[in-house]
C-alpha atoms as a PDB file:
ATOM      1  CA  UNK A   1      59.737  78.503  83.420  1.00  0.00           C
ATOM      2  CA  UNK A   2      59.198  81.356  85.861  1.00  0.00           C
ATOM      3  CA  UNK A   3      61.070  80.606  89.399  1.00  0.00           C
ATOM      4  CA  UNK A   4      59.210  80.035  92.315  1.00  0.00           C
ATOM      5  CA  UNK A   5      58.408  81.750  94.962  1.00  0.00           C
ATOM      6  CA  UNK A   6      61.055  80.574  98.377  1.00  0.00           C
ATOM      7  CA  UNK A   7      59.497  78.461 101.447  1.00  0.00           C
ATOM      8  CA  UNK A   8      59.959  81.585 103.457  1.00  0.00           C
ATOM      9  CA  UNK A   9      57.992  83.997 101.746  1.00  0.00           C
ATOM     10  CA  UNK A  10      54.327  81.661 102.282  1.00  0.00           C
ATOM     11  CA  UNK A  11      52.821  81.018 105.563  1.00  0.00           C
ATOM     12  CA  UNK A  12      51.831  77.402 104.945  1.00  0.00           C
ATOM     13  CA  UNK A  13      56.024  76.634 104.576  1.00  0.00           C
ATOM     14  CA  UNK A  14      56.899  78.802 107.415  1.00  0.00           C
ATOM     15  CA  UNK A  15      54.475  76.718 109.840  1.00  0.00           C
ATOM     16  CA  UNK A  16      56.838  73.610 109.675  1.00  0.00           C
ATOM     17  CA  UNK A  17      60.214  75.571 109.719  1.00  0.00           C
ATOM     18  CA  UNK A  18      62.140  74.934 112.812  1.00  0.00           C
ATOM     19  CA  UNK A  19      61.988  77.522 115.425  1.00  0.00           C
ATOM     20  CA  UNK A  20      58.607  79.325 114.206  1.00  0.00           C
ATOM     21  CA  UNK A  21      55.735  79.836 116.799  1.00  0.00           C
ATOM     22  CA  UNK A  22      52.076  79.271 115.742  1.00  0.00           C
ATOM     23  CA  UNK A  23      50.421  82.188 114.343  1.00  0.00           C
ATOM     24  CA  UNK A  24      48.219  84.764 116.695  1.00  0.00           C
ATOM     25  CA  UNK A  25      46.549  86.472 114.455  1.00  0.00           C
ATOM     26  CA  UNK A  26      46.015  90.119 115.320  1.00  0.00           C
ATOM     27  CA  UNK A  27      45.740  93.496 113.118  1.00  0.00           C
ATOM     28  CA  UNK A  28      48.829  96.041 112.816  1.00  0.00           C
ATOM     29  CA  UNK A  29      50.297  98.186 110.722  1.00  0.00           C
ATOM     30  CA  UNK A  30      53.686  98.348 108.777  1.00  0.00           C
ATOM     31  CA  UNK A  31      55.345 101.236 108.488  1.00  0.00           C
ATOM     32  CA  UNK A  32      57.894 102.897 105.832  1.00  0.00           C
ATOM     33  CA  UNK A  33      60.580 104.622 106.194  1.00  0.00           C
ATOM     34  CA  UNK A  34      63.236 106.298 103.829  1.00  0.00           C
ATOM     35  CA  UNK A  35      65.960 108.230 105.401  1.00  0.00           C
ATOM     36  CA  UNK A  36      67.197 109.804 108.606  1.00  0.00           C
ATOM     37  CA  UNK A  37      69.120 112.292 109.564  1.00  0.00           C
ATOM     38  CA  UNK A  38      71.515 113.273 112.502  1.00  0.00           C
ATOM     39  CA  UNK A  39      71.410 117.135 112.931  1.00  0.00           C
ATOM     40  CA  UNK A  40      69.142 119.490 111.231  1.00  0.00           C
ATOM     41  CA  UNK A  41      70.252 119.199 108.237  1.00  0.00           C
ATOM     42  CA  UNK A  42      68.836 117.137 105.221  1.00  0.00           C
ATOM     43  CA  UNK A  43      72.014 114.889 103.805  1.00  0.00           C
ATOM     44  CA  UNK A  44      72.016 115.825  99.661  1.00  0.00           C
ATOM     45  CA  UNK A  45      70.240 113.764  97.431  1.00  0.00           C
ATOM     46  CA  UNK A  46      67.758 112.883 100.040  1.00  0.00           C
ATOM     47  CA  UNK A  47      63.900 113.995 100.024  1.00  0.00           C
ATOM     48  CA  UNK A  48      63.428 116.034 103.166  1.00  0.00           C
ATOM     49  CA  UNK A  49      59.793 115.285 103.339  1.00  0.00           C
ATOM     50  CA  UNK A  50      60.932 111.364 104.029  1.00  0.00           C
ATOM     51  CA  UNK A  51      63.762 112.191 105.692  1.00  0.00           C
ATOM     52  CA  UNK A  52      63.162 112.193 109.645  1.00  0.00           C
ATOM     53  CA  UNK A  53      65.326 113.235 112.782  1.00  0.00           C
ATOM     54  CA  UNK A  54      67.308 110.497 114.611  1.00  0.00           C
ATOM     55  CA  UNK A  55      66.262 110.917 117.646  1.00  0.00           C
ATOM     56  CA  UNK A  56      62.618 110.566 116.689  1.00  0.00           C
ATOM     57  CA  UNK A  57      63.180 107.275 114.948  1.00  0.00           C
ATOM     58  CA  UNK A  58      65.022 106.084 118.309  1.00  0.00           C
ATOM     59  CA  UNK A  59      61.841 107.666 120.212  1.00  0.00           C
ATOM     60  CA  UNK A  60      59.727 105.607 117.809  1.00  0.00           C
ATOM     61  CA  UNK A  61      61.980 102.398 118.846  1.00  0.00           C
ATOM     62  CA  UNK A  62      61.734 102.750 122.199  1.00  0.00           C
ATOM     63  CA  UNK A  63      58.029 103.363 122.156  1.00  0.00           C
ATOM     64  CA  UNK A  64      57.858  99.862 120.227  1.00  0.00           C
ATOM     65  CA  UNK A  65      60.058  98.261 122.737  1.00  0.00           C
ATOM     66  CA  UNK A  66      58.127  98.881 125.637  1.00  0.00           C
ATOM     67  CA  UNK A  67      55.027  98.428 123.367  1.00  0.00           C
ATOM     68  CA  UNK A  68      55.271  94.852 122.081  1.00  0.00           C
ATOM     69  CA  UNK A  69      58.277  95.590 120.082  1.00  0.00           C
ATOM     70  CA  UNK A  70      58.389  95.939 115.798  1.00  0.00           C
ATOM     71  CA  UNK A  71      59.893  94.092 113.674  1.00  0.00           C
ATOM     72  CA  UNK A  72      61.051  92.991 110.187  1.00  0.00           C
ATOM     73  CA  UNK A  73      57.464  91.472 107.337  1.00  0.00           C
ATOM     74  CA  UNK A  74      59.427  88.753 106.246  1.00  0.00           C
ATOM     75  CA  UNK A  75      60.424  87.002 110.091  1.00  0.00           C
ATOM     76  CA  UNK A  76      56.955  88.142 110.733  1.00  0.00           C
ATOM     77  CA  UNK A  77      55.396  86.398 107.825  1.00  0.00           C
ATOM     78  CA  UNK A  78      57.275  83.296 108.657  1.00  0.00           C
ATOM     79  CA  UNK A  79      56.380  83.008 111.657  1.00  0.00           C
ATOM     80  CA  UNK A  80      59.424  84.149 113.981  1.00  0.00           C
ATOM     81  CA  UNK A  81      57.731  87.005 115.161  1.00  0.00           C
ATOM     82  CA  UNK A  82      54.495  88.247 116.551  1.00  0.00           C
ATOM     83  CA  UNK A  83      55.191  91.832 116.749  1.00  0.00           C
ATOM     84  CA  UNK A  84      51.908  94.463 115.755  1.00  0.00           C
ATOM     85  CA  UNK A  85      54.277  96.905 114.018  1.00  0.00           C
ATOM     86  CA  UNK A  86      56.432  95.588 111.035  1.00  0.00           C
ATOM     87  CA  UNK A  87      59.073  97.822 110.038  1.00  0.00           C
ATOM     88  CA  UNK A  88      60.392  98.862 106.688  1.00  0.00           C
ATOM     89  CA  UNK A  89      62.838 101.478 104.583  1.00  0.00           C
ATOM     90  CA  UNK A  90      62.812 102.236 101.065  1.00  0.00           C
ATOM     91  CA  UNK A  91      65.547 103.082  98.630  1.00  0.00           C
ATOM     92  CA  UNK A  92      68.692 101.887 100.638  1.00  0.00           C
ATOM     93  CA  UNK A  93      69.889 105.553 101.467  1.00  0.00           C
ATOM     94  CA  UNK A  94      73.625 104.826 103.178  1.00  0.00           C
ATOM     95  CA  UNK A  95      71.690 106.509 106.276  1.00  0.00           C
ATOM     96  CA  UNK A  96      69.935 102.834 106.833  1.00  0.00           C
ATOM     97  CA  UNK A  97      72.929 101.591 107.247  1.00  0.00           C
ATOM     98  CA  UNK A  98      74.857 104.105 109.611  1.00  0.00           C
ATOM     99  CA  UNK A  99      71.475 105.187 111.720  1.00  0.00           C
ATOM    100  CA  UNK A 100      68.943 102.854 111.481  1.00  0.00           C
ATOM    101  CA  UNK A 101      70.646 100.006 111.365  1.00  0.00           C
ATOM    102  CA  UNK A 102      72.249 100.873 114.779  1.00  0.00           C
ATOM    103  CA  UNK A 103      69.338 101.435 116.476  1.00  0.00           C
ATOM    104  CA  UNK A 104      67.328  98.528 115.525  1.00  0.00           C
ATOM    105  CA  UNK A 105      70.759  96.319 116.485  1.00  0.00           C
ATOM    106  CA  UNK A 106      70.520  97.744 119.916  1.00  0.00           C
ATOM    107  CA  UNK A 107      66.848  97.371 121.121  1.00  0.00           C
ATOM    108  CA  UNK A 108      66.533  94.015 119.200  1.00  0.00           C
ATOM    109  CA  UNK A 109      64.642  94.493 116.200  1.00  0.00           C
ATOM    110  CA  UNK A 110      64.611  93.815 112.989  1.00  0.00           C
ATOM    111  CA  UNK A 111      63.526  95.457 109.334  1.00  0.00           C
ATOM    112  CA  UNK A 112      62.895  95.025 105.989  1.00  0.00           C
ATOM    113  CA  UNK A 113      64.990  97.358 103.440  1.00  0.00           C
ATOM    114  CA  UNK A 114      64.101  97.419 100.040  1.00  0.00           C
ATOM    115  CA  UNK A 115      66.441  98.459  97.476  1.00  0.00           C
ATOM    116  CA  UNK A 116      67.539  99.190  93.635  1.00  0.00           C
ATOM    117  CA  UNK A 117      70.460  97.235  92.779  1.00  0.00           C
ATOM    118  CA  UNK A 118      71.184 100.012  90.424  1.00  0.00           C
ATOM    119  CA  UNK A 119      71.496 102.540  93.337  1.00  0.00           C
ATOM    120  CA  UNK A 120      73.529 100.134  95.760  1.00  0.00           C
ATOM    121  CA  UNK A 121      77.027 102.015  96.222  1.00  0.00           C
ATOM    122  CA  UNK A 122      76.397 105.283  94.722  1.00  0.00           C
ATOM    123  CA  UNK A 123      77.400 108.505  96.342  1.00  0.00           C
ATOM    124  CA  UNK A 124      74.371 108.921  99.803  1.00  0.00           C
ATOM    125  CA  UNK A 125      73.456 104.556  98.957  1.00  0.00           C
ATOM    126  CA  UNK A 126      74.512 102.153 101.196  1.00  0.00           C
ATOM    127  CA  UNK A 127      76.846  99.678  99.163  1.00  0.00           C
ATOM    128  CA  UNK A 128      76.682  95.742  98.763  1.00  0.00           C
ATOM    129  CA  UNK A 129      79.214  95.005 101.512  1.00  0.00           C
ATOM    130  CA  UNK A 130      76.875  97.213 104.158  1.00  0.00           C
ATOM    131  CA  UNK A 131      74.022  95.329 102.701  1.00  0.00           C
ATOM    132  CA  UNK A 132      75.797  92.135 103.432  1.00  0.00           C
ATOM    133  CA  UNK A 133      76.899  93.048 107.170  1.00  0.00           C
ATOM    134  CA  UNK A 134      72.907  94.194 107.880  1.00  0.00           C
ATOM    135  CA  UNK A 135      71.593  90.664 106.295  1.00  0.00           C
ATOM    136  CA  UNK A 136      73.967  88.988 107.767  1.00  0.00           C
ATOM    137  CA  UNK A 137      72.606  90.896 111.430  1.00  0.00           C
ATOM    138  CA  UNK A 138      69.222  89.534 110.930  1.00  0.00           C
ATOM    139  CA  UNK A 139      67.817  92.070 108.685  1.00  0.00           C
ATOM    140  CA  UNK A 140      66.128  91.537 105.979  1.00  0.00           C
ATOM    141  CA  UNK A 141      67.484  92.988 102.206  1.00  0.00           C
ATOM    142  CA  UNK A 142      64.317  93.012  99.495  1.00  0.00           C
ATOM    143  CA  UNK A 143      63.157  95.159  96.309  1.00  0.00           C
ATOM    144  CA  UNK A 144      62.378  98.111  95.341  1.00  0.00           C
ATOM    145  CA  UNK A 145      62.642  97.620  91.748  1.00  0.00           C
ATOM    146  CA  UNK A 146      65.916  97.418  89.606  1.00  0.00           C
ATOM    147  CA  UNK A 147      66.386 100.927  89.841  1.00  0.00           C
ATOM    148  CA  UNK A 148      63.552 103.618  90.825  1.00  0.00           C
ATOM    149  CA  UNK A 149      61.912 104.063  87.911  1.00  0.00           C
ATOM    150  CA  UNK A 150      58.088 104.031  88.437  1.00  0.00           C
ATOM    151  CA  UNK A 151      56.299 100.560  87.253  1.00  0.00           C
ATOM    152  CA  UNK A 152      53.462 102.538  86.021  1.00  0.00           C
ATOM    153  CA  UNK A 153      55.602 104.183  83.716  1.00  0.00           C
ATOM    154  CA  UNK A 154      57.068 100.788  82.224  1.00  0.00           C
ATOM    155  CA  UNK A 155      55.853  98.245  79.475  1.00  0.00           C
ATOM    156  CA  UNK A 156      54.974  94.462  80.695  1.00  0.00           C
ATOM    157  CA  UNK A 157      58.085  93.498  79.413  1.00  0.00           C
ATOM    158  CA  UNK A 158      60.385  96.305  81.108  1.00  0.00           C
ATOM    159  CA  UNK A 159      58.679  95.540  84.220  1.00  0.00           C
ATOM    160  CA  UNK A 160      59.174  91.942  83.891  1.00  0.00           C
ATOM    161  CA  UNK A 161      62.552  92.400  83.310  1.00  0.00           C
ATOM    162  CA  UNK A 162      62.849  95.392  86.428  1.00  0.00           C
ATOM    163  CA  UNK A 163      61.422  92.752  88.519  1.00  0.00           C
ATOM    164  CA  UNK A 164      63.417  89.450  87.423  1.00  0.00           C
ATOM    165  CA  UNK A 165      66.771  91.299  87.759  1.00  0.00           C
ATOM    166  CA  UNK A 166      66.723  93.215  90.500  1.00  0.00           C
ATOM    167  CA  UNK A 167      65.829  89.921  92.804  1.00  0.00           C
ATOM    168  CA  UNK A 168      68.429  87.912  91.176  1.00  0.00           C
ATOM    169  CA  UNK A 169      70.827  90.925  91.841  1.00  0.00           C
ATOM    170  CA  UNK A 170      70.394  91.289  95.302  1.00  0.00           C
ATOM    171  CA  UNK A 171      70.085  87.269  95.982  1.00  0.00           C
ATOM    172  CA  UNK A 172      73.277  86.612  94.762  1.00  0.00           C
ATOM    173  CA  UNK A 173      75.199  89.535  96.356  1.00  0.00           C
ATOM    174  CA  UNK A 174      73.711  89.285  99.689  1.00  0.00           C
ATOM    175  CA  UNK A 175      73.066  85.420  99.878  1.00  0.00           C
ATOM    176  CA  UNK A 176      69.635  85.365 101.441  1.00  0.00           C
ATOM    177  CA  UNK A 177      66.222  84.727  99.521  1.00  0.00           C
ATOM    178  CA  UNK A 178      64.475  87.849  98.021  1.00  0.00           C
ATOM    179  CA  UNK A 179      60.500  87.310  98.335  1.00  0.00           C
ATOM    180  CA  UNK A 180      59.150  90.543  99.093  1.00  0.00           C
ATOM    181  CA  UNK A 181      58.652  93.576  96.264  1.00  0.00           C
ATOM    182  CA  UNK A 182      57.836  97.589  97.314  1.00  0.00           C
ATOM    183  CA  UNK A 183      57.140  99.687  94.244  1.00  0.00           C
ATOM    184  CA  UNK A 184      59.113 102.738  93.958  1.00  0.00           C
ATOM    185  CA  UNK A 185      57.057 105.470  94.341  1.00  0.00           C
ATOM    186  CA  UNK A 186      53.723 103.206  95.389  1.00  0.00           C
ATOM    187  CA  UNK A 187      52.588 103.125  91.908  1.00  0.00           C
ATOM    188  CA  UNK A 188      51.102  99.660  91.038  1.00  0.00           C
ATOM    189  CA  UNK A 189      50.169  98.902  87.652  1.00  0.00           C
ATOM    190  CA  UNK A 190      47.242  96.317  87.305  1.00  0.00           C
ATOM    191  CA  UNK A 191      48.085  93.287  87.393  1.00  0.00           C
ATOM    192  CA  UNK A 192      51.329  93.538  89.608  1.00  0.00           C
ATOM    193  CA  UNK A 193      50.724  91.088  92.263  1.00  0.00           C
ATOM    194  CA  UNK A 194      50.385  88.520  89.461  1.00  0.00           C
ATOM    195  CA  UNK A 195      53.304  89.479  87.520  1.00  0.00           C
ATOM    196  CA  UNK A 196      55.243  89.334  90.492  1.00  0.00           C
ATOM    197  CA  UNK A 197      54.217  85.882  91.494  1.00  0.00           C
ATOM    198  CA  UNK A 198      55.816  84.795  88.196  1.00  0.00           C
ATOM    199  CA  UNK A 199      58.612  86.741  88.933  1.00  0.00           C
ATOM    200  CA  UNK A 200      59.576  84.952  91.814  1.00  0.00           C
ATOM    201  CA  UNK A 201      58.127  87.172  94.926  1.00  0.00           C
ATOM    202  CA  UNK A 202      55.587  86.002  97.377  1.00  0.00           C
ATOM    203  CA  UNK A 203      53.911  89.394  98.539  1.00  0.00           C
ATOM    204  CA  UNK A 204      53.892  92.932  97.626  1.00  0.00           C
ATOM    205  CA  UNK A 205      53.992  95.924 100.041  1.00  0.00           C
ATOM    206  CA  UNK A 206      52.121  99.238  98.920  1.00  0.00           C
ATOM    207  CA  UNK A 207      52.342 102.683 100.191  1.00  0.00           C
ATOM    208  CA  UNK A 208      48.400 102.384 100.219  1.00  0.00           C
ATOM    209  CA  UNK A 209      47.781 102.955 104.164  1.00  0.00           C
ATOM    210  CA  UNK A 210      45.693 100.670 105.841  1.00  0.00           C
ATOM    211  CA  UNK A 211      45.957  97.865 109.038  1.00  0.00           C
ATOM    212  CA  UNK A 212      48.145  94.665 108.108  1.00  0.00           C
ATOM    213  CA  UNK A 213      46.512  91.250 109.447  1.00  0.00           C
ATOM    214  CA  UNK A 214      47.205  87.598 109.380  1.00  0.00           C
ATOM    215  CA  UNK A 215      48.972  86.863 105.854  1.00  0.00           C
ATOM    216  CA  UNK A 216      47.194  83.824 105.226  1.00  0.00           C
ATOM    217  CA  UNK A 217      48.223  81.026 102.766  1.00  0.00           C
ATOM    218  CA  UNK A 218      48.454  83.155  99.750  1.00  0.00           C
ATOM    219  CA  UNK A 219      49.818  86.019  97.808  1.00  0.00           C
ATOM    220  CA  UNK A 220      48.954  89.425  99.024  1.00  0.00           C
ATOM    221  CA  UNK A 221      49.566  93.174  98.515  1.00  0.00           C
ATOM    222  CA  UNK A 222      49.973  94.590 101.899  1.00  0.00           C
ATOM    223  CA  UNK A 223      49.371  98.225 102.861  1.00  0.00           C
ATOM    224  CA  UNK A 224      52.177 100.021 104.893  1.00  0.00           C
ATOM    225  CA  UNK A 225      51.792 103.806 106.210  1.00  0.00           C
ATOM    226  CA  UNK A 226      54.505 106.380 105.070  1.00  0.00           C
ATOM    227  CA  UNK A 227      56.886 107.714 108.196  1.00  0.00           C
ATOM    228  CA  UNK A 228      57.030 111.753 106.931  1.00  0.00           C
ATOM    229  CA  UNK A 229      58.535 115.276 108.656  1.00  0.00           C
ATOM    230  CA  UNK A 230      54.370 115.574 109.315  1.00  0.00           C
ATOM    231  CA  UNK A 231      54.008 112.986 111.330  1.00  0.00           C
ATOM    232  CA  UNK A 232      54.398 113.700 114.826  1.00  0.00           C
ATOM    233  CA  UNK A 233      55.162 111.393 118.248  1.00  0.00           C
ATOM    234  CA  UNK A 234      51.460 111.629 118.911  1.00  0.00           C
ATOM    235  CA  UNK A 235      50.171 110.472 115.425  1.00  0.00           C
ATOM    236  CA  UNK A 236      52.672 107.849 115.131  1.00  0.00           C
ATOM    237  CA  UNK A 237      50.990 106.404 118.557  1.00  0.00           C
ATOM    238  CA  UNK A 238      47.956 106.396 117.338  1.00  0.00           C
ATOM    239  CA  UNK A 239      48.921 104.985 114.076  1.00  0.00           C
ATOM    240  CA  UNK A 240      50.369 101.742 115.940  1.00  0.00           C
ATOM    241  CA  UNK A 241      47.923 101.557 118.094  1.00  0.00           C
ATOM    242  CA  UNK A 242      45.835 100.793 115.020  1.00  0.00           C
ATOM    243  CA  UNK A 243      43.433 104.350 115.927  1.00  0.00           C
ATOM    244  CA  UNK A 244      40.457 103.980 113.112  1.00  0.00           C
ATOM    245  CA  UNK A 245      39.983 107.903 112.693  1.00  0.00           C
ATOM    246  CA  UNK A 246      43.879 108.073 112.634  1.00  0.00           C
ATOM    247  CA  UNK A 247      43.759 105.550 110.067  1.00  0.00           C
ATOM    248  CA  UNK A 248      40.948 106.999 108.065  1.00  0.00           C
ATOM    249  CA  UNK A 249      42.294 110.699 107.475  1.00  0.00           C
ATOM    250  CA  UNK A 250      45.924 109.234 106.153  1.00  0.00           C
ATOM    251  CA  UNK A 251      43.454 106.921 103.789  1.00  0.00           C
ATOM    252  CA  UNK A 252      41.933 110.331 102.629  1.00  0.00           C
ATOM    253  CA  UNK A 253      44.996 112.263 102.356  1.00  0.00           C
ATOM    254  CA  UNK A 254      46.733 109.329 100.370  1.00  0.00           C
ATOM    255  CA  UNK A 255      43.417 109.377  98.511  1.00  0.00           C
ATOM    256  CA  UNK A 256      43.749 112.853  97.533  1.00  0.00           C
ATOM    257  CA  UNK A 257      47.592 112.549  96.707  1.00  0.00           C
ATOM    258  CA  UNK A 258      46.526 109.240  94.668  1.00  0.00           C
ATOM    259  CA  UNK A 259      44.333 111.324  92.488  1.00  0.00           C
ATOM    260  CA  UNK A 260      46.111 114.153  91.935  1.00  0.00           C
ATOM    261  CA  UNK A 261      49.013 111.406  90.546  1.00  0.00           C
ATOM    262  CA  UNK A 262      46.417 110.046  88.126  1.00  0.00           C
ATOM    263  CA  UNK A 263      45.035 113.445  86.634  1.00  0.00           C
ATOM    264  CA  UNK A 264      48.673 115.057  86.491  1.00  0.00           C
ATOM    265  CA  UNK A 265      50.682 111.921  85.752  1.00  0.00           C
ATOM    266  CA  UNK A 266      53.832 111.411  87.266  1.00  0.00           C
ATOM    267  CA  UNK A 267      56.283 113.648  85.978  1.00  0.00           C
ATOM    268  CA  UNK A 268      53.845 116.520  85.996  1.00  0.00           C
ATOM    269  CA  UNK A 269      53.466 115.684  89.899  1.00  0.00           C
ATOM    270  CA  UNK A 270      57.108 114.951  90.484  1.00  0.00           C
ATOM    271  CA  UNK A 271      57.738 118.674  89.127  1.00  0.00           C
ATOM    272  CA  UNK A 272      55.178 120.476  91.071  1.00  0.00           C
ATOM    273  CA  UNK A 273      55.937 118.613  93.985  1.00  0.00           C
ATOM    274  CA  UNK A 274      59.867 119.638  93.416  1.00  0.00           C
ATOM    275  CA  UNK A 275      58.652 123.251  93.014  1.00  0.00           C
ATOM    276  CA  UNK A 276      56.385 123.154  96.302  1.00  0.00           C
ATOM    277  CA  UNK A 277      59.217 121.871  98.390  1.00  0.00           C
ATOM    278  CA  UNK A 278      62.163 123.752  96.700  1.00  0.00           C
ATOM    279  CA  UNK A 279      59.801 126.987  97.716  1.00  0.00           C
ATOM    280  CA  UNK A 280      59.416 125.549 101.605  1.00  0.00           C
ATOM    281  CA  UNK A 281      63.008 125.210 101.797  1.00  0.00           C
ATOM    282  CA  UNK A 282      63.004 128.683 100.379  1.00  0.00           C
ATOM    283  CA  UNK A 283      65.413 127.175  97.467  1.00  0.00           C
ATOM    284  CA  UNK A 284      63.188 127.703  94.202  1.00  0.00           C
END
């Protein structure tokens, strides 16, 4: 029997827990992070197209605050929140633990970080006891995947399996439910919302931009907009203040990037990606 989904993942559970506030329904966006940096320099291992400056994520925080405030999907799906900007990181670099996690702590927010048990503790990864002391903070630890190998490159049973152990992994090390599932890369087979149902998660969250809105009573893939080096104070404004022509272009650039993926495949995009920015950074 597959396991079921947990009370806090579903909207219809979270309107009788205890402390929850009735739902105002209003479009957003959620955004995703992956690393940060203090200084100019890119820490190794990490992809310095995703990796952004300190200070601008602290910018970005301080815009929130005095904006309505951001905070983590899952206390937003559950009701504890009402915030137009949910926040999110990808991969569990160790800099979400000594930079982010800091400056969400001190303006009172929250955020989702999804990780690979695989990758937890490795050298630039934060490690299961830093995972533990974030959770335990009021942030929220979910998955990326067992490791970060893309699900469109797996069978239907490696995925199952990808999908099955990395949420018991990180339940039982960090002690909280695990209900929420980010695909490594964005790639999305068909059929992966479904799958993960059975798997035990109660929403997916893309890298397919777009505006989040009320979560309703039932399983959804929700888009989220990628946090890059490109993306400037001034678009990330517009971006949360849910701008349609803002919106539209990244929906055309992810577009293009989308096909590209599909006519290439992924490792022939992963390489000439890795050759475009090694030759930026003046590297290749």
């Amino acid at each position: 029997m597959s396991p079921s989904p947990s009370p806090i993942g579903g909207n219809a559970a979270a309107a009788n827990m205890p402390g929850t506030r009735p739902r105002r329904v209003r479009a957003g966006v959620a955004l995703m992070y992956h690393a940060l940096a203090n200084g100019g320099q890119v820490p190794a291992g990490q992809d310095p197209v995703y990796t952004l400056p300190l200070q601008r994520f602290e910018q970005q925080l301080d815009h929130l605050r005095a904006d309505g405030g951001g905070g983590s999907a899952i206390d937003w799906l559950a009701g504890r929140n009402d915030a137009r900007t949910l926040l999110s990181f990808d991969d569990g670099h160790l800099s979400n633990y000594t930079l982010a996690f800091p400056a969400l702590v001190s303006r009172g927010m929250t955020a989702d970080f999804f990780v690979n048990p695989v990758m937890v503790g490795k050298p630039g990864f934060a490690d299961w006891s830093q995972l533990r002391e974030m959770a335990d903070a009021g942030m929220s630890i979910q998955s990326h995947g067992h490791d970060h190998v893309y699900f469109t490159g797996m069978s239907r049973q490696q995925l199952r399996a990808s999908l099955v152990d990395s949420r018991q992994a990180i339940s039982q090390r960090i002690g909280q439910p695990v209900t929420l599932l980010a695909p490594p890369g964005g790639r999305m087979p068909r059929g992966l919302l479904a799958l993960a149902r059975e798997c035990g998660y109660a929403h997916v969250f893309s890298s397919r931009p777009g505006l989040v809105g009320d979560p309703g009573n039932g399983a959804r893939i929700f888009p989220r907009l990628a946090m890059t080096q490109a993306v400037g104070m001034d678009g990330f404004v517009h971006w949360v203040k849910a701008d349609a022509s803002s919106l539209r272009r990244e929906q055309l650039r992810y577009g293009g990037l989308a096909l590209a993926k599909r006519l290439l495949g992924d490792q022939h995009y992963e390489r000439l990606r890795g050759r475009l920015i090694a030759t930026l950074r003046g590297t290749s």
